[in-house]
PDB file of N, CA and C in Angstrom:
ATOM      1  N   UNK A   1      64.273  31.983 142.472  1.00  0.00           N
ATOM      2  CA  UNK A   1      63.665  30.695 142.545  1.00  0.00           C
ATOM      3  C   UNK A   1      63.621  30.009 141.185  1.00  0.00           C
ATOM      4  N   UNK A   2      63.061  28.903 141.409  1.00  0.00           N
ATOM      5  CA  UNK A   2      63.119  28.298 139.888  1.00  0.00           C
ATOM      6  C   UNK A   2      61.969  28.508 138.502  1.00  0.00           C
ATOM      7  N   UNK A   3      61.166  29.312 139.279  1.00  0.00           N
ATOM      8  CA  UNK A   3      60.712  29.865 138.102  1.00  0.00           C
ATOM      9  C   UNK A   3      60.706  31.352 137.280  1.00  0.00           C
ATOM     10  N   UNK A   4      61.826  31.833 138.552  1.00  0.00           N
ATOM     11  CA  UNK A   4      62.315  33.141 137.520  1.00  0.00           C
ATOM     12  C   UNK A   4      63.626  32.624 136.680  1.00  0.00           C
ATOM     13  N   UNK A   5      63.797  31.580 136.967  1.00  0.00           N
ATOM     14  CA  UNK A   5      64.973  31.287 136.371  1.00  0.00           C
ATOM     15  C   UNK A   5      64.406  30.146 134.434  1.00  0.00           C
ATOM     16  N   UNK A   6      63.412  29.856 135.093  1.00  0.00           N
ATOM     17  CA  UNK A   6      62.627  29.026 133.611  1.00  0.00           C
ATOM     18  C   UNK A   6      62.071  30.647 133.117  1.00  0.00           C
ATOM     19  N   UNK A   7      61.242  31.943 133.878  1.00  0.00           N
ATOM     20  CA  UNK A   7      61.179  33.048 133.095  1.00  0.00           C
ATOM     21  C   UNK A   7      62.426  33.372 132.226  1.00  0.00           C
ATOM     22  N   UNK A   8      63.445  33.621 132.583  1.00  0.00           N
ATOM     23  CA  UNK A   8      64.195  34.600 132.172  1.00  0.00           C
ATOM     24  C   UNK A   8      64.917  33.252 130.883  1.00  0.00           C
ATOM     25  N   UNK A   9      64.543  32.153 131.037  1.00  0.00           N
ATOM     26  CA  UNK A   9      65.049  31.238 130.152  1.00  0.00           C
ATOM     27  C   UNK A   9      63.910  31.707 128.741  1.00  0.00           C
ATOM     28  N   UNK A  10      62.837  32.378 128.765  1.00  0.00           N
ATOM     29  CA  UNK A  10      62.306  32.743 127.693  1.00  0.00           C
ATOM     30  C   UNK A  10      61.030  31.959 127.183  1.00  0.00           C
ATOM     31  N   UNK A  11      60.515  31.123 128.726  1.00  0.00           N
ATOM     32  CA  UNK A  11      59.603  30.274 128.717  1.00  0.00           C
ATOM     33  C   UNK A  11      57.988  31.075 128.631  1.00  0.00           C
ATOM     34  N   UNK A  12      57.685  32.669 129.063  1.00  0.00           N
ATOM     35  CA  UNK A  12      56.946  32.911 129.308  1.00  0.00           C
ATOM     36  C   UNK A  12      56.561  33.179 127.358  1.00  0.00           C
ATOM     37  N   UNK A  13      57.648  34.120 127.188  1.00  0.00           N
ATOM     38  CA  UNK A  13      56.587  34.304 126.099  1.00  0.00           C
ATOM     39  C   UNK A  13      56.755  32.944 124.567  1.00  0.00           C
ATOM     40  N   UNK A  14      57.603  31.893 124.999  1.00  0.00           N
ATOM     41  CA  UNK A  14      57.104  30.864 123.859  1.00  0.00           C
ATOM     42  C   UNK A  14      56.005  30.650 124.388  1.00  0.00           C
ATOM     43  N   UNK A  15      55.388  30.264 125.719  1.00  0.00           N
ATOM     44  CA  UNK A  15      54.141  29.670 126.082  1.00  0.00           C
ATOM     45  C   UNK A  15      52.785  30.587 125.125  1.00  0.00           C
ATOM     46  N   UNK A  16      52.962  31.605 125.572  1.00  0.00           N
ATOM     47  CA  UNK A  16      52.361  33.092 125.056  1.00  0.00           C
ATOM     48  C   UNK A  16      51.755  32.548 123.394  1.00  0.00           C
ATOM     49  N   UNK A  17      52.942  32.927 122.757  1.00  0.00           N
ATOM     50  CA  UNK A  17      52.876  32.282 121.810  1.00  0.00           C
ATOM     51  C   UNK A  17      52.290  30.929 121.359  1.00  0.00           C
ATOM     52  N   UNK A  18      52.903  29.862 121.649  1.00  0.00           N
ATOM     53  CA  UNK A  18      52.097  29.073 121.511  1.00  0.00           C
ATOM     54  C   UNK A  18      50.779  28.253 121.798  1.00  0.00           C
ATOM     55  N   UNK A  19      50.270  29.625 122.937  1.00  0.00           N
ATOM     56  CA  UNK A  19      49.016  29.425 123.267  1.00  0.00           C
ATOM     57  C   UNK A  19      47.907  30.205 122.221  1.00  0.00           C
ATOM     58  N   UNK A  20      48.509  31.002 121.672  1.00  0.00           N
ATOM     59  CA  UNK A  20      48.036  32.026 120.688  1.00  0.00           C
ATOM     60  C   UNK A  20      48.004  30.946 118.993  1.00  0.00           C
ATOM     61  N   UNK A  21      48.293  30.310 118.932  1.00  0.00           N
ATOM     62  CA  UNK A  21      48.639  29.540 117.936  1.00  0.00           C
ATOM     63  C   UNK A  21      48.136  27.970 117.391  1.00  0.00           C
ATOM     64  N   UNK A  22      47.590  27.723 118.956  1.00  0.00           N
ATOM     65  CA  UNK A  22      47.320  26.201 118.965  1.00  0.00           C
ATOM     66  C   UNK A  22      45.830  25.370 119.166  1.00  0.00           C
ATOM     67  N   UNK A  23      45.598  24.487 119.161  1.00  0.00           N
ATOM     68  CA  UNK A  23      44.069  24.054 119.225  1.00  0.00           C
ATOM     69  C   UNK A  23      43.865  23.936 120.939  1.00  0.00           C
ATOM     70  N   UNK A  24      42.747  23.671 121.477  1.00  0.00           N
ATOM     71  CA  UNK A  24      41.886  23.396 122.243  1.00  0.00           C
ATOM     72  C   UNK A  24      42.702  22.887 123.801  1.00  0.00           C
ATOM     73  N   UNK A  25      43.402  21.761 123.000  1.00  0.00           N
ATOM     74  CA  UNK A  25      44.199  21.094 124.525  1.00  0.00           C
ATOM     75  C   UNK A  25      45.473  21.522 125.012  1.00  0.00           C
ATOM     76  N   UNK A  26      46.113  22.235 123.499  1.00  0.00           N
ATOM     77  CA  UNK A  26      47.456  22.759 123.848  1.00  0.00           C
ATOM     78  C   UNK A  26      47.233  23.982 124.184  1.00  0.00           C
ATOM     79  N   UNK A  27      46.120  25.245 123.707  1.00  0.00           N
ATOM     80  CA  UNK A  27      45.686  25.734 124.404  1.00  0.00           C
ATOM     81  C   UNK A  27      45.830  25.505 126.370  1.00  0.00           C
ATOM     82  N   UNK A  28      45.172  24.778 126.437  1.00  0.00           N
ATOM     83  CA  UNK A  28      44.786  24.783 127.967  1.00  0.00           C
ATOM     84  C   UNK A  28      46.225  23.919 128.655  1.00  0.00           C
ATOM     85  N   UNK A  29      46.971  23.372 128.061  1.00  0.00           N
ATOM     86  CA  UNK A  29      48.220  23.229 128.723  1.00  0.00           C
ATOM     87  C   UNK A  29      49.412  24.411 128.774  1.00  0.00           C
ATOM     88  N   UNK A  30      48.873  25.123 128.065  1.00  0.00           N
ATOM     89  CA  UNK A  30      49.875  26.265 128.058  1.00  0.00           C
ATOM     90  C   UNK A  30      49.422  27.232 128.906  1.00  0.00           C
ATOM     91  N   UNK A  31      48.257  27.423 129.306  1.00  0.00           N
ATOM     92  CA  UNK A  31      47.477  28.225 130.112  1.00  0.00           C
ATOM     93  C   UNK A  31      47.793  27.575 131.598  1.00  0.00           C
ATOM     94  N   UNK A  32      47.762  26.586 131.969  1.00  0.00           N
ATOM     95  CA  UNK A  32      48.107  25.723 133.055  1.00  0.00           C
ATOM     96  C   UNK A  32      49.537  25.976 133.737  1.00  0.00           C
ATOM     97  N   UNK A  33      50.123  26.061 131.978  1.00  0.00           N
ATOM     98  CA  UNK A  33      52.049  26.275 132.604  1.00  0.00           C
ATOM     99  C   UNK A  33      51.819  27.777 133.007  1.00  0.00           C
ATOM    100  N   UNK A  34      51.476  28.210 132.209  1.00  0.00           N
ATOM    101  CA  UNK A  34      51.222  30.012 132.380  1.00  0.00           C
ATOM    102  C   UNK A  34      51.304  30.133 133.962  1.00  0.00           C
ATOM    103  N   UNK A  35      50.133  29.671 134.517  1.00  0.00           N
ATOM    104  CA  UNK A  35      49.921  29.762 135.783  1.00  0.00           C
ATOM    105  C   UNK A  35      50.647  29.210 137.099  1.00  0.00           C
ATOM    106  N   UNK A  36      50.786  27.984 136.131  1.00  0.00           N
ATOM    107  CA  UNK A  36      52.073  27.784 136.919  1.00  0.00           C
ATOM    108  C   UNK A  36      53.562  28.100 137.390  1.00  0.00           C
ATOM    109  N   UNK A  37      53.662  29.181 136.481  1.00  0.00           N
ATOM    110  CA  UNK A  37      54.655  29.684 136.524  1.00  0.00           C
ATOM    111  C   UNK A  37      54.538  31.385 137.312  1.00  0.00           C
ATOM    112  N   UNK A  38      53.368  31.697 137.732  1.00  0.00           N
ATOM    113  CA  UNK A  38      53.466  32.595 138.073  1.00  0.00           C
ATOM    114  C   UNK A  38      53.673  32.713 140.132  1.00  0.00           C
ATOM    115  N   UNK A  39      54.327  33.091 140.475  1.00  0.00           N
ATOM    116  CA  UNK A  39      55.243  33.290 141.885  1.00  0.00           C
ATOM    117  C   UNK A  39      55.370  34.927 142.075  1.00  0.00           C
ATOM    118  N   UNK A  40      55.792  34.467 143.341  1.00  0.00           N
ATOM    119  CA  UNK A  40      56.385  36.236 144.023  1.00  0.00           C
ATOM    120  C   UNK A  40      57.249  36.811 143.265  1.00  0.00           C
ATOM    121  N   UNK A  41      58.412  35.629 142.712  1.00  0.00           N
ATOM    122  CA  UNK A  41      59.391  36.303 141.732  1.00  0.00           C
ATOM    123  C   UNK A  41      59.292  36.489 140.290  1.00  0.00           C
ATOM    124  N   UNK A  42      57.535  36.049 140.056  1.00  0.00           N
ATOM    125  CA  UNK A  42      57.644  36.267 138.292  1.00  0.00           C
ATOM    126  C   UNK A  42      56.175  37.106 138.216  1.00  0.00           C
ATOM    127  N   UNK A  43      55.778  37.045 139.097  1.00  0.00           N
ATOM    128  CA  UNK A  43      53.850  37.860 138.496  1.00  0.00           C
ATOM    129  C   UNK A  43      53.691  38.960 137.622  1.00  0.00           C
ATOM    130  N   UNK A  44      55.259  39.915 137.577  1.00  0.00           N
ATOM    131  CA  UNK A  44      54.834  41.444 136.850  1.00  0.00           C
ATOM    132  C   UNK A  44      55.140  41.234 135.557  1.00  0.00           C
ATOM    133  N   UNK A  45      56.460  39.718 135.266  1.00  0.00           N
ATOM    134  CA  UNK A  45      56.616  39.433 133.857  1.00  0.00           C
ATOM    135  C   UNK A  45      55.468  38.974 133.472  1.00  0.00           C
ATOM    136  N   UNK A  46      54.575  38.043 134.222  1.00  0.00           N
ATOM    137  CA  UNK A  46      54.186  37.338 133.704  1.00  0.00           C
ATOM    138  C   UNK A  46      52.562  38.599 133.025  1.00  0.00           C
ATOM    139  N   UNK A  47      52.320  39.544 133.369  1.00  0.00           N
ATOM    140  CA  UNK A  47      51.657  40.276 132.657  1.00  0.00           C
ATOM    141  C   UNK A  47      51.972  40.897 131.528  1.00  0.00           C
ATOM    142  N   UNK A  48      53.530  41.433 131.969  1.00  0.00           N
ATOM    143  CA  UNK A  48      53.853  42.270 131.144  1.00  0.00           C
ATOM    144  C   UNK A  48      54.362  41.097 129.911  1.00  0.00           C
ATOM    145  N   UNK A  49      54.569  40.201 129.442  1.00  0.00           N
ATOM    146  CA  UNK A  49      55.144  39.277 128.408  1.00  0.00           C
ATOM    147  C   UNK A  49      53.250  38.795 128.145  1.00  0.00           C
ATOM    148  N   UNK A  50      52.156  39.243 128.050  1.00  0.00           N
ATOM    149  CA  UNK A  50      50.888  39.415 127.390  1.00  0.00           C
ATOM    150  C   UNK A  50      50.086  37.742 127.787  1.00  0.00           C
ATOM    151  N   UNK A  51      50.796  37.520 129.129  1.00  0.00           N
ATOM    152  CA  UNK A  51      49.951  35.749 129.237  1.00  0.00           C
ATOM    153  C   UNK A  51      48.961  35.994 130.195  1.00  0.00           C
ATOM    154  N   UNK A  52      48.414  37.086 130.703  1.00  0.00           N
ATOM    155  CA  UNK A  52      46.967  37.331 131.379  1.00  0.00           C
ATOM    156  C   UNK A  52      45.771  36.865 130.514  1.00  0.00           C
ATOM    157  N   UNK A  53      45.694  37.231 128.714  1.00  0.00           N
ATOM    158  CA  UNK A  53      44.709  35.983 128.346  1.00  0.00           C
ATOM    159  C   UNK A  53      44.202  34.410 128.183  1.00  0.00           C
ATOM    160  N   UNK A  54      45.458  34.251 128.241  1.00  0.00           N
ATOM    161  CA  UNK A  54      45.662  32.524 128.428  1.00  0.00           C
ATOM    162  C   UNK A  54      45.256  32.192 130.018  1.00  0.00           C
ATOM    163  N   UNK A  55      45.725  33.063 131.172  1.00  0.00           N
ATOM    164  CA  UNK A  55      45.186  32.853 132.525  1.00  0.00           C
ATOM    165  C   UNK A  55      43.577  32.740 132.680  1.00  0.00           C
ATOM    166  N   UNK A  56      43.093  34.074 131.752  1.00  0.00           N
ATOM    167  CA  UNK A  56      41.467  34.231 131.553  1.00  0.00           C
ATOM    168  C   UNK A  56      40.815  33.352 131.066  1.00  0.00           C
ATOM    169  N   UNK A  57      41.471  32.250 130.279  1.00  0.00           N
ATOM    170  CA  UNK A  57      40.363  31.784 129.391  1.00  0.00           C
ATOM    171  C   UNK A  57      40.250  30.173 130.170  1.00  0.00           C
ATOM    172  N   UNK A  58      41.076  30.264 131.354  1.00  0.00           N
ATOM    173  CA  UNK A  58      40.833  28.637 132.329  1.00  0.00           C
ATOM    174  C   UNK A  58      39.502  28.952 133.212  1.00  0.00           C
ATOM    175  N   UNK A  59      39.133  30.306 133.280  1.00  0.00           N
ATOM    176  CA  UNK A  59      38.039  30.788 133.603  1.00  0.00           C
ATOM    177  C   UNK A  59      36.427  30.232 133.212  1.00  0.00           C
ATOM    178  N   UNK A  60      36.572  29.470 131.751  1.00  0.00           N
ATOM    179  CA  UNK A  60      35.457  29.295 131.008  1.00  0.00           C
ATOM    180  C   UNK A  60      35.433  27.414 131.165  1.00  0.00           C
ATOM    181  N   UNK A  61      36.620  27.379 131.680  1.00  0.00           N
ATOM    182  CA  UNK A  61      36.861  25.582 132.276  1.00  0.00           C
ATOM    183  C   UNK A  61      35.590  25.439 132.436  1.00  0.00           C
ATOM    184  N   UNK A  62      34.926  24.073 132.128  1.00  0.00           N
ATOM    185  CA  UNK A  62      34.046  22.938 132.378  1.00  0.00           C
ATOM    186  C   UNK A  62      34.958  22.489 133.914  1.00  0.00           C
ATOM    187  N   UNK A  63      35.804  22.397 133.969  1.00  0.00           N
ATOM    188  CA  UNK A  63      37.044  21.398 135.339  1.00  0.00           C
ATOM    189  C   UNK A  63      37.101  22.301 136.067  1.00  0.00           C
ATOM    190  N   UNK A  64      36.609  22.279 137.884  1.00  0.00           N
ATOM    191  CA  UNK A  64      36.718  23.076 138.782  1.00  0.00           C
ATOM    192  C   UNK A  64      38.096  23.296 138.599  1.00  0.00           C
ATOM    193  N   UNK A  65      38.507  22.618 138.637  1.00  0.00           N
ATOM    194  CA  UNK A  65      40.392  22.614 139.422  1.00  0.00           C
ATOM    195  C   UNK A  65      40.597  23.882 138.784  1.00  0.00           C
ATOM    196  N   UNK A  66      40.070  23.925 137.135  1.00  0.00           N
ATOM    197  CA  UNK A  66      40.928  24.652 135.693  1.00  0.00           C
ATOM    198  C   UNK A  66      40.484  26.170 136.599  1.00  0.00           C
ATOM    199  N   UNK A  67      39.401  26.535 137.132  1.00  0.00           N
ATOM    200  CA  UNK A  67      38.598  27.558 137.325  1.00  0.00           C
ATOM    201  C   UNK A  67      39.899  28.383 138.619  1.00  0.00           C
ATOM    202  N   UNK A  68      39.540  27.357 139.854  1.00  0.00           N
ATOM    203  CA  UNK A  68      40.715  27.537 140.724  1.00  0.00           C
ATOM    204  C   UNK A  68      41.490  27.382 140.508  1.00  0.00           C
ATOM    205  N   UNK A  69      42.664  27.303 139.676  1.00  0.00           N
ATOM    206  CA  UNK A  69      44.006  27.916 139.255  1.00  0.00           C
ATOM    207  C   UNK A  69      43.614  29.110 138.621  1.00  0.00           C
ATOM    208  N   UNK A  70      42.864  29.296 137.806  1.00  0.00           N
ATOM    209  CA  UNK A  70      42.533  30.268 137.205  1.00  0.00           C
ATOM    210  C   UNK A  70      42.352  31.799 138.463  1.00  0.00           C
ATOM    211  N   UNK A  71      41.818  31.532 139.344  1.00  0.00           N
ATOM    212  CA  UNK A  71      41.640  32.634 140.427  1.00  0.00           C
ATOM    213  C   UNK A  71      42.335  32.761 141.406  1.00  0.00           C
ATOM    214  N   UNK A  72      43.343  31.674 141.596  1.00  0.00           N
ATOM    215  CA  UNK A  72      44.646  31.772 142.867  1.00  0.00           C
ATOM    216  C   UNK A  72      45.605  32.189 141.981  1.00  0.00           C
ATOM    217  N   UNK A  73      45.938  32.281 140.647  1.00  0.00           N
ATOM    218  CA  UNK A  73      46.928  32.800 139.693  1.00  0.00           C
ATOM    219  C   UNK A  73      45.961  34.373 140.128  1.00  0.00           C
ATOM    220  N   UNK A  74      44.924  34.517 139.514  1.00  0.00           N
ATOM    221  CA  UNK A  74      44.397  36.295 139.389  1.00  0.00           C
ATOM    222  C   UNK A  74      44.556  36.965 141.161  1.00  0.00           C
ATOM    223  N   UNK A  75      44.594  36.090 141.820  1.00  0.00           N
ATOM    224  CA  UNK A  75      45.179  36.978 143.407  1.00  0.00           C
ATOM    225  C   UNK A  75      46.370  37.039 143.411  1.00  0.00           C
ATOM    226  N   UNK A  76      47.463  36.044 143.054  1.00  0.00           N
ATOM    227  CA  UNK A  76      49.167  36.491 143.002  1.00  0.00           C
ATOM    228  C   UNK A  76      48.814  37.719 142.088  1.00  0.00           C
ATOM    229  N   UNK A  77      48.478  37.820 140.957  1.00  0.00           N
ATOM    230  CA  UNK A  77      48.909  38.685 139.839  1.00  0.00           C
ATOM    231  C   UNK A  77      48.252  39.794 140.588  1.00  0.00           C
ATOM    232  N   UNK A  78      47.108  40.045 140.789  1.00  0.00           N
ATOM    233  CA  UNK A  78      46.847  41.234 141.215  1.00  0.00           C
ATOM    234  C   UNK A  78      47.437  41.666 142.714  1.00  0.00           C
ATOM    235  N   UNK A  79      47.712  41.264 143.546  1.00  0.00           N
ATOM    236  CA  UNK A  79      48.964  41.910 144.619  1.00  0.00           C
ATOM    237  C   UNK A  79      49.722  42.699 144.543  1.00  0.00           C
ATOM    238  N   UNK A  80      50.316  42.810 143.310  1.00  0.00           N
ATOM    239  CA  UNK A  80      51.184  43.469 142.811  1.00  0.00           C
ATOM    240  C   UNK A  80      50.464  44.788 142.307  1.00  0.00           C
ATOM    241  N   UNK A  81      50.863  46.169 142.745  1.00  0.00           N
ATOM    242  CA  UNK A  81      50.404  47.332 142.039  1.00  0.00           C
ATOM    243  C   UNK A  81      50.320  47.596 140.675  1.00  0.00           C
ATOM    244  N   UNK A  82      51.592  47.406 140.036  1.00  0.00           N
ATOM    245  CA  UNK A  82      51.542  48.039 138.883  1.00  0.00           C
ATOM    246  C   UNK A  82      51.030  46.829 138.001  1.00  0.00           C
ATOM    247  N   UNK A  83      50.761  45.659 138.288  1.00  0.00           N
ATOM    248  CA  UNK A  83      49.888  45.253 136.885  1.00  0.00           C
ATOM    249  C   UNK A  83      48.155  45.489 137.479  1.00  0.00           C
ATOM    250  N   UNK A  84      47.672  46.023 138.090  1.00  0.00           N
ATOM    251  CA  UNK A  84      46.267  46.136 138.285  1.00  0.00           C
ATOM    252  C   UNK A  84      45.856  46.772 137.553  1.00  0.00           C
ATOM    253  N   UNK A  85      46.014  48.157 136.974  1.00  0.00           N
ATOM    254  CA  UNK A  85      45.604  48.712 135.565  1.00  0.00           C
ATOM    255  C   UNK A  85      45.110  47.803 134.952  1.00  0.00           C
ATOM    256  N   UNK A  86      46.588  47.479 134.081  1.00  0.00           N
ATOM    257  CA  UNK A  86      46.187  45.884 133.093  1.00  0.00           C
ATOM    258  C   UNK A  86      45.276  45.198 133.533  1.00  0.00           C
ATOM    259  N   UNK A  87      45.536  44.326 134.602  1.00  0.00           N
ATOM    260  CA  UNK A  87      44.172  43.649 134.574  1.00  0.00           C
ATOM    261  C   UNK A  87      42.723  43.785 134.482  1.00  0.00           C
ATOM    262  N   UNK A  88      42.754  45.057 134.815  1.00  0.00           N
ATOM    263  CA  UNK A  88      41.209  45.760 134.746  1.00  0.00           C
ATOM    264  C   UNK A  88      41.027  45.929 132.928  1.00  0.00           C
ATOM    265  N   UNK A  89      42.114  46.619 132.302  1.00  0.00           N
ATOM    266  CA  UNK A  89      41.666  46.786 130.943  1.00  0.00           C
ATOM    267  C   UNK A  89      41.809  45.441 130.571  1.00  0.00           C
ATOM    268  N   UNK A  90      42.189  44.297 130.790  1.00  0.00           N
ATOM    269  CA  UNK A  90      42.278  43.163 130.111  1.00  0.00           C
ATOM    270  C   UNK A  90      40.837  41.901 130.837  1.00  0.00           C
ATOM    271  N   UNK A  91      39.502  42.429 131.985  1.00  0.00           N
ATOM    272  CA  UNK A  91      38.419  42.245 131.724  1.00  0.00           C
ATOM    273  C   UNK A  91      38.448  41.222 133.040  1.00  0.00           C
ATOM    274  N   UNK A  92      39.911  41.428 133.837  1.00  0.00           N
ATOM    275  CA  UNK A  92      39.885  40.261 135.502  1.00  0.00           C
ATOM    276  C   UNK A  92      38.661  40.325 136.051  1.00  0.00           C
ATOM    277  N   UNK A  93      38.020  41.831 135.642  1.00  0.00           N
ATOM    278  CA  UNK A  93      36.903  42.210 137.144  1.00  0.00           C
ATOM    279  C   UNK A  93      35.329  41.333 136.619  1.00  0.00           C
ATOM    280  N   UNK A  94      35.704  41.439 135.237  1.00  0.00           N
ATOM    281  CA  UNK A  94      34.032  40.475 135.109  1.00  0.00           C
ATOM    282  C   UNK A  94      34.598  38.904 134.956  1.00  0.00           C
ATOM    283  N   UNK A  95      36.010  38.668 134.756  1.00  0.00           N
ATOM    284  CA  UNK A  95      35.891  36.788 135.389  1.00  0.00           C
ATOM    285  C   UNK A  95      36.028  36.954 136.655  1.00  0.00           C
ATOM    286  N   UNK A  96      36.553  37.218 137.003  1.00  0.00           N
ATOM    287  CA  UNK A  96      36.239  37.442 138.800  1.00  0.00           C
ATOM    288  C   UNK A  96      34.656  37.027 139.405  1.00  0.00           C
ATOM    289  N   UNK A  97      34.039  38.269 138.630  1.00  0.00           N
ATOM    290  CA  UNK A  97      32.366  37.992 138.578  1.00  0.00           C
ATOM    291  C   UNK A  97      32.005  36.668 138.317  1.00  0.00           C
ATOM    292  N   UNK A  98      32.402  36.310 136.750  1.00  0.00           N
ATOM    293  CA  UNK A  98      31.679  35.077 136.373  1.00  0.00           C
ATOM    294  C   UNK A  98      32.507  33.994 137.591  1.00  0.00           C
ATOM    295  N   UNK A  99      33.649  33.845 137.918  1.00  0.00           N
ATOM    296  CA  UNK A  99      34.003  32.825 138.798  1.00  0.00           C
ATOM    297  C   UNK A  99      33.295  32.526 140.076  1.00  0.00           C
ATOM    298  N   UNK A 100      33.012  33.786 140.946  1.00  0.00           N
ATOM    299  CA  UNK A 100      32.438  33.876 142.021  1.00  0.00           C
ATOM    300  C   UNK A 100      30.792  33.350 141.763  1.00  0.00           C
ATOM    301  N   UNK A 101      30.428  33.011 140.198  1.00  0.00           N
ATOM    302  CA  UNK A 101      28.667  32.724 140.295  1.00  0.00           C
ATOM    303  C   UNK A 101      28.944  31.043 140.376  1.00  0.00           C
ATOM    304  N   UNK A 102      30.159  30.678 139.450  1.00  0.00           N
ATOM    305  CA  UNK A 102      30.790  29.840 139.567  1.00  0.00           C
ATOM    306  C   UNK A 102      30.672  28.822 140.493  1.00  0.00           C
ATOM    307  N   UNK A 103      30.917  29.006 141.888  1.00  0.00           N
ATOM    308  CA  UNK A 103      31.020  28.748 143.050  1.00  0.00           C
ATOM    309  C   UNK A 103      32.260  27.683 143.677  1.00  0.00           C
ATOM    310  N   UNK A 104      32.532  27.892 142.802  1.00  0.00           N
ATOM    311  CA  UNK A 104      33.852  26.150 142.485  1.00  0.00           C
ATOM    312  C   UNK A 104      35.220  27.117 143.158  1.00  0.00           C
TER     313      UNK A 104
END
């Protein structure tokens, strides 16, 4: 599909990167693409290339919407077996928590 094809173009980890790098808004647009980019055909890159913190931190959104992408991205990603480890050591199970007090 077309977003394993923008993955394998090397989009996941510039985003990565330049979410790691940038202020406040580019931050949260890179977190947005992050998520947006994650599908049936990209969810295990998209852990394994280190963009599960950029997914986490739309979690702390003021913007419902930011919150719900934030938790329909953490159900694709977790479907998948082998990144559930990761997500547990990388802290899904207490935004999960904080989302669900959330209510959004």
């Amino acid at each position: 599909g077309f977003r394993d094809k923008i993955v394998e173009s090397g989009a996941l980890g510039a985003l990565v990167s330049l979410w790691e790098t940038s202020e406040d808004q580019m931050r949260h647009d890179c977190a947005v693409a992050l998520c947006n980019l994650t599908g049936e055909d990209t969810e295990i890159r998209v852990v394994q290339e280190g963009a599960l913190p950029a997914v986490l931190s739309l979690s702390t959104s003021s913007v419902p919407e930011d919150q719900k992408l934030c938790a329909q991205t953490l159900v694709t990603l977790s479907a998948v077996k082998d990144n559930q480890a990761v997500m547990v050591q990388e802290g899904v199970v207490s935004t999960c928590t904080l989302l669900a007090r959330t209510g959004n």
